[in-house]
C-alpha atoms as a PDB file:
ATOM      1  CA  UNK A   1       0.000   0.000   0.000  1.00  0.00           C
ATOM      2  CA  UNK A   2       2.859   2.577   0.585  1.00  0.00           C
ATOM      3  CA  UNK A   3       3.524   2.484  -2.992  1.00  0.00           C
ATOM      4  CA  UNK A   4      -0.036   3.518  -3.706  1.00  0.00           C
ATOM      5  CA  UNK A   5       0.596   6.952  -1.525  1.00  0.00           C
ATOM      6  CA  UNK A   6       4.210   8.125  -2.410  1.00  0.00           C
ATOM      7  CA  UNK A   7       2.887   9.863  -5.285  1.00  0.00           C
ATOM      8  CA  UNK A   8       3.031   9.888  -9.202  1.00  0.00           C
ATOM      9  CA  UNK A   9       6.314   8.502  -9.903  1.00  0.00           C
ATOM     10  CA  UNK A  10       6.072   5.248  -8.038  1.00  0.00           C
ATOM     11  CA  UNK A  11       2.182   4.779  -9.888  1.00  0.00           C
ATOM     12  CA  UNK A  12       3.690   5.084 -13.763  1.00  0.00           C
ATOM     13  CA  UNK A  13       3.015   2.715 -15.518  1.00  0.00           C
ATOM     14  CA  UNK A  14      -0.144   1.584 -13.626  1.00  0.00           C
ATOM     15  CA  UNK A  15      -3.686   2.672 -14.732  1.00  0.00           C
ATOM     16  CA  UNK A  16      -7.292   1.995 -12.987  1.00  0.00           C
ATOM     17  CA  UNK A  17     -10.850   2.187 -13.392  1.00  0.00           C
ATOM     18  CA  UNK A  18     -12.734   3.314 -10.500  1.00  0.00           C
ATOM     19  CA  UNK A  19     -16.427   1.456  -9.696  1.00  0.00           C
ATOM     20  CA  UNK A  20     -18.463   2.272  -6.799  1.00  0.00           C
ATOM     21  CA  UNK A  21     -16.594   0.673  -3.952  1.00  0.00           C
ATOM     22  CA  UNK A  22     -13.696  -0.932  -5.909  1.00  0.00           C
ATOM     23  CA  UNK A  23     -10.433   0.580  -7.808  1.00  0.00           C
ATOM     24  CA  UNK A  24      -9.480  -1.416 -10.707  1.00  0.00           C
ATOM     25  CA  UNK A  25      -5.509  -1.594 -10.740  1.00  0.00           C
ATOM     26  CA  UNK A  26      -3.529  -2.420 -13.848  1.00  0.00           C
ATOM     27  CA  UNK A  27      -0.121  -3.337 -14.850  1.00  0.00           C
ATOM     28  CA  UNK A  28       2.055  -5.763 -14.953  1.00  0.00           C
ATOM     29  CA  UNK A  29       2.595  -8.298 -12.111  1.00  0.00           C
ATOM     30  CA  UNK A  30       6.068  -7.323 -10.715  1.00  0.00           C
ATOM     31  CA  UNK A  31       4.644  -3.561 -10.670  1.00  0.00           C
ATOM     32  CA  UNK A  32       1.329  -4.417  -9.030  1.00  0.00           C
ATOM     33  CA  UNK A  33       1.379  -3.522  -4.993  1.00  0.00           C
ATOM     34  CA  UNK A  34       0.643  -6.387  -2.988  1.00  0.00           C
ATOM     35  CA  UNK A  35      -0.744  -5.849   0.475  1.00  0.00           C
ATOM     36  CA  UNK A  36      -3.268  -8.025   2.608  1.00  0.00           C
ATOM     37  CA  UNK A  37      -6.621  -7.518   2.055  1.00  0.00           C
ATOM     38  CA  UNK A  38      -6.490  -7.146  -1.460  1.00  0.00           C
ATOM     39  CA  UNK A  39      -8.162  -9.138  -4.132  1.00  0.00           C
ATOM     40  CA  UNK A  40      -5.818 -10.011  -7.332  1.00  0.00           C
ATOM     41  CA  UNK A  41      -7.300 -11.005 -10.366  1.00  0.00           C
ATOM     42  CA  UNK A  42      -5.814 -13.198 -13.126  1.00  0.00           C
ATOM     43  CA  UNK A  43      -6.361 -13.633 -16.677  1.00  0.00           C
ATOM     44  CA  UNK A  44      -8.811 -16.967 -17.017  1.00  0.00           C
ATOM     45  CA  UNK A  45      -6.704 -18.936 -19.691  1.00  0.00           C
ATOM     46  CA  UNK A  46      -9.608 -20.498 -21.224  1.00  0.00           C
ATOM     47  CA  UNK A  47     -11.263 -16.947 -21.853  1.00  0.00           C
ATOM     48  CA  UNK A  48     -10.266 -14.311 -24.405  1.00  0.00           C
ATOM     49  CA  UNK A  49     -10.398 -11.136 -21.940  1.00  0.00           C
ATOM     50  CA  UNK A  50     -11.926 -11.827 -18.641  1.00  0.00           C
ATOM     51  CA  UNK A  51     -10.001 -11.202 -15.611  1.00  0.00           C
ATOM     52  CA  UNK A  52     -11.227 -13.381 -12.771  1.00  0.00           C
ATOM     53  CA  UNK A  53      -9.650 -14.248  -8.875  1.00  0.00           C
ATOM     54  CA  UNK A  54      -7.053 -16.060  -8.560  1.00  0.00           C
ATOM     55  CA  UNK A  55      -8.752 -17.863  -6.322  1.00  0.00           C
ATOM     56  CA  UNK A  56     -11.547 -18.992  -7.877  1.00  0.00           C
ATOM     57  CA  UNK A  57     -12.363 -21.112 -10.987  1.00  0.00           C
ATOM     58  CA  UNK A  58     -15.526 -20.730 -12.856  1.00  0.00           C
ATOM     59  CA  UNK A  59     -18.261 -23.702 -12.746  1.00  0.00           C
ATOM     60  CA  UNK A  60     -19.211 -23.377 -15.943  1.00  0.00           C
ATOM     61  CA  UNK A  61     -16.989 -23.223 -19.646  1.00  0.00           C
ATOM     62  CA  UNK A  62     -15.490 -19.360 -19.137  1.00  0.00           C
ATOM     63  CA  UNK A  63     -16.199 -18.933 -22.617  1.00  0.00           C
ATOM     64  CA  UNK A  64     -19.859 -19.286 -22.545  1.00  0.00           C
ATOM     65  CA  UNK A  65     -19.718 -16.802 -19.319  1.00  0.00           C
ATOM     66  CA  UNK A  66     -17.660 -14.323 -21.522  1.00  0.00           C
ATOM     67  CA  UNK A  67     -19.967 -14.446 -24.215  1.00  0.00           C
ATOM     68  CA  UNK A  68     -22.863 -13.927 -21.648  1.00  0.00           C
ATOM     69  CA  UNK A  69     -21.580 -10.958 -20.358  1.00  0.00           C
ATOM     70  CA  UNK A  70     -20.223  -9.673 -23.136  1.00  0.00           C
ATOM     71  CA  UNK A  71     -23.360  -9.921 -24.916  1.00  0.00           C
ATOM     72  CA  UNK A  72     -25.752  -8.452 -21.648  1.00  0.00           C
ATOM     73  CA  UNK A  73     -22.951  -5.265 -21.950  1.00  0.00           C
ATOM     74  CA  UNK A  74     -23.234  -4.618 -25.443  1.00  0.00           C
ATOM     75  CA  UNK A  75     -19.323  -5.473 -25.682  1.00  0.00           C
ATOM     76  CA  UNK A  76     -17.815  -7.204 -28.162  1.00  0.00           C
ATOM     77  CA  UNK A  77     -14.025  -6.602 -27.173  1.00  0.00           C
ATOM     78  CA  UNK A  78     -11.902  -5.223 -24.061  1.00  0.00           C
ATOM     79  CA  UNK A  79     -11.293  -7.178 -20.868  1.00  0.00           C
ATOM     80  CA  UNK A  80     -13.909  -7.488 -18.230  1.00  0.00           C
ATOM     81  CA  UNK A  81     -13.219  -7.789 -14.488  1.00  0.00           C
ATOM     82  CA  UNK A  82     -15.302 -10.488 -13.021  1.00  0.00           C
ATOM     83  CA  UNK A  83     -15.165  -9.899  -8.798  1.00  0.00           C
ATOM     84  CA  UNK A  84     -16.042 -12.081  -6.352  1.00  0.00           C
ATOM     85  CA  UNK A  85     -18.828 -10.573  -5.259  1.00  0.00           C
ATOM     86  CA  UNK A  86     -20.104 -11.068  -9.530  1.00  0.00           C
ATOM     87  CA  UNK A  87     -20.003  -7.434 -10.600  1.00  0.00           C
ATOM     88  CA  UNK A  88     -18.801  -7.190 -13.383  1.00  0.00           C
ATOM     89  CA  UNK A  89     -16.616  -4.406 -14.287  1.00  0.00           C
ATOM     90  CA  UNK A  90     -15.206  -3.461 -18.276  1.00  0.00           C
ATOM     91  CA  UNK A  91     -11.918  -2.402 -17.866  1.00  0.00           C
ATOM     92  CA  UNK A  92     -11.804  -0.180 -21.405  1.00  0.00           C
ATOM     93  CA  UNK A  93     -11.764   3.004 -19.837  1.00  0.00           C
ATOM     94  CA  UNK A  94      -8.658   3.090 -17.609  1.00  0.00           C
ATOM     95  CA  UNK A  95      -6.758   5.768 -17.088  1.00  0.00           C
ATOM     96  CA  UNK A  96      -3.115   5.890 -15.996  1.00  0.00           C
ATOM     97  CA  UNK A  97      -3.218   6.103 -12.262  1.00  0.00           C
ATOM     98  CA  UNK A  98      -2.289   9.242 -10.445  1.00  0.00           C
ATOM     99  CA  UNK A  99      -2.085  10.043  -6.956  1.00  0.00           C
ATOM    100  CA  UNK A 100      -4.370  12.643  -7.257  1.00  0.00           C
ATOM    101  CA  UNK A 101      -7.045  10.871  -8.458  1.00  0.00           C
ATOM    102  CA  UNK A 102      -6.154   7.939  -6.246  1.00  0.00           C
ATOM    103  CA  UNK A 103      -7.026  10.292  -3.517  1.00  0.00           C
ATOM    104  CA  UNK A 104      -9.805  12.062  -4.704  1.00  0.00           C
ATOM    105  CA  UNK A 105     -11.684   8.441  -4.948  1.00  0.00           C
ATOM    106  CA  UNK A 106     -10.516   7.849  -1.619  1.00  0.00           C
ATOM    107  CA  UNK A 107     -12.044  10.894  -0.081  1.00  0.00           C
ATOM    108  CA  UNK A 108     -15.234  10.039  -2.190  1.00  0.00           C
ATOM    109  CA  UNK A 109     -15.332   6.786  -1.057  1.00  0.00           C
ATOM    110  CA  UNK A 110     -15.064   8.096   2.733  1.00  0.00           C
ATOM    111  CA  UNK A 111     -17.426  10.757   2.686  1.00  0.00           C
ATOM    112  CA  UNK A 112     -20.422   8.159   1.202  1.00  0.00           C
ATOM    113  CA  UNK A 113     -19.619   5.543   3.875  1.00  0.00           C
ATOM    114  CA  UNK A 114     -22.172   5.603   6.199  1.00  0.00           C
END
């Protein structure tokens, strides 16, 4: 997490897409900040763009799922987020992270908590 708040130049070459209650994190593995707590998602092999938990396998053939979704959004290419919680999340608009906007969600995030 400390590399998350040291500012801009230890976040290049990440970006992120920010959902309600969630931040999105991409970039390659090595660059990726590992702390407890977190969720990390992995590419499913047997799908063409869905990124899924590592911790979890699908029940059913992951590309029928993609399709599914893919076809429900409207989407026919870009990677999709899958969570554990099943949101689903397209990951086509990410931005290159900043810690400005890294702490303006933040703040966001905090002032709707109840």
């Amino acid at each position: 997490t400390r590399r998350l708040t040291r500012g801009d130049r230890a976040l290049r070459g990440l970006s992120a897409v920010f959902a309600p209650g969630v931040v999105l994190v991409l970039g390659p593995a090595e660059e990726l900040p590992w702390c407890a707590g977190v969720e990390y998602l992995g590419l499913e092999p047997a799908s063409g763009g869905l990124l899924v938990p590592t911790t979890r396998r699908f029940e059913l053939d992951p590309r029928l799922v993609e399709r599914a979704l893919r076809l429900g959004l409207g989407l026919s290419q870009g990677l999709l987020a899958v969570l554990a919680d099943q949101r689903v999340v397209p990951l086509d608009r990410a931005q290159p992270l900043s810690a400005s906007t890294l702490s303006w969600y933040l703040t966001q995030t905090e002032a709707a908590a109840p």
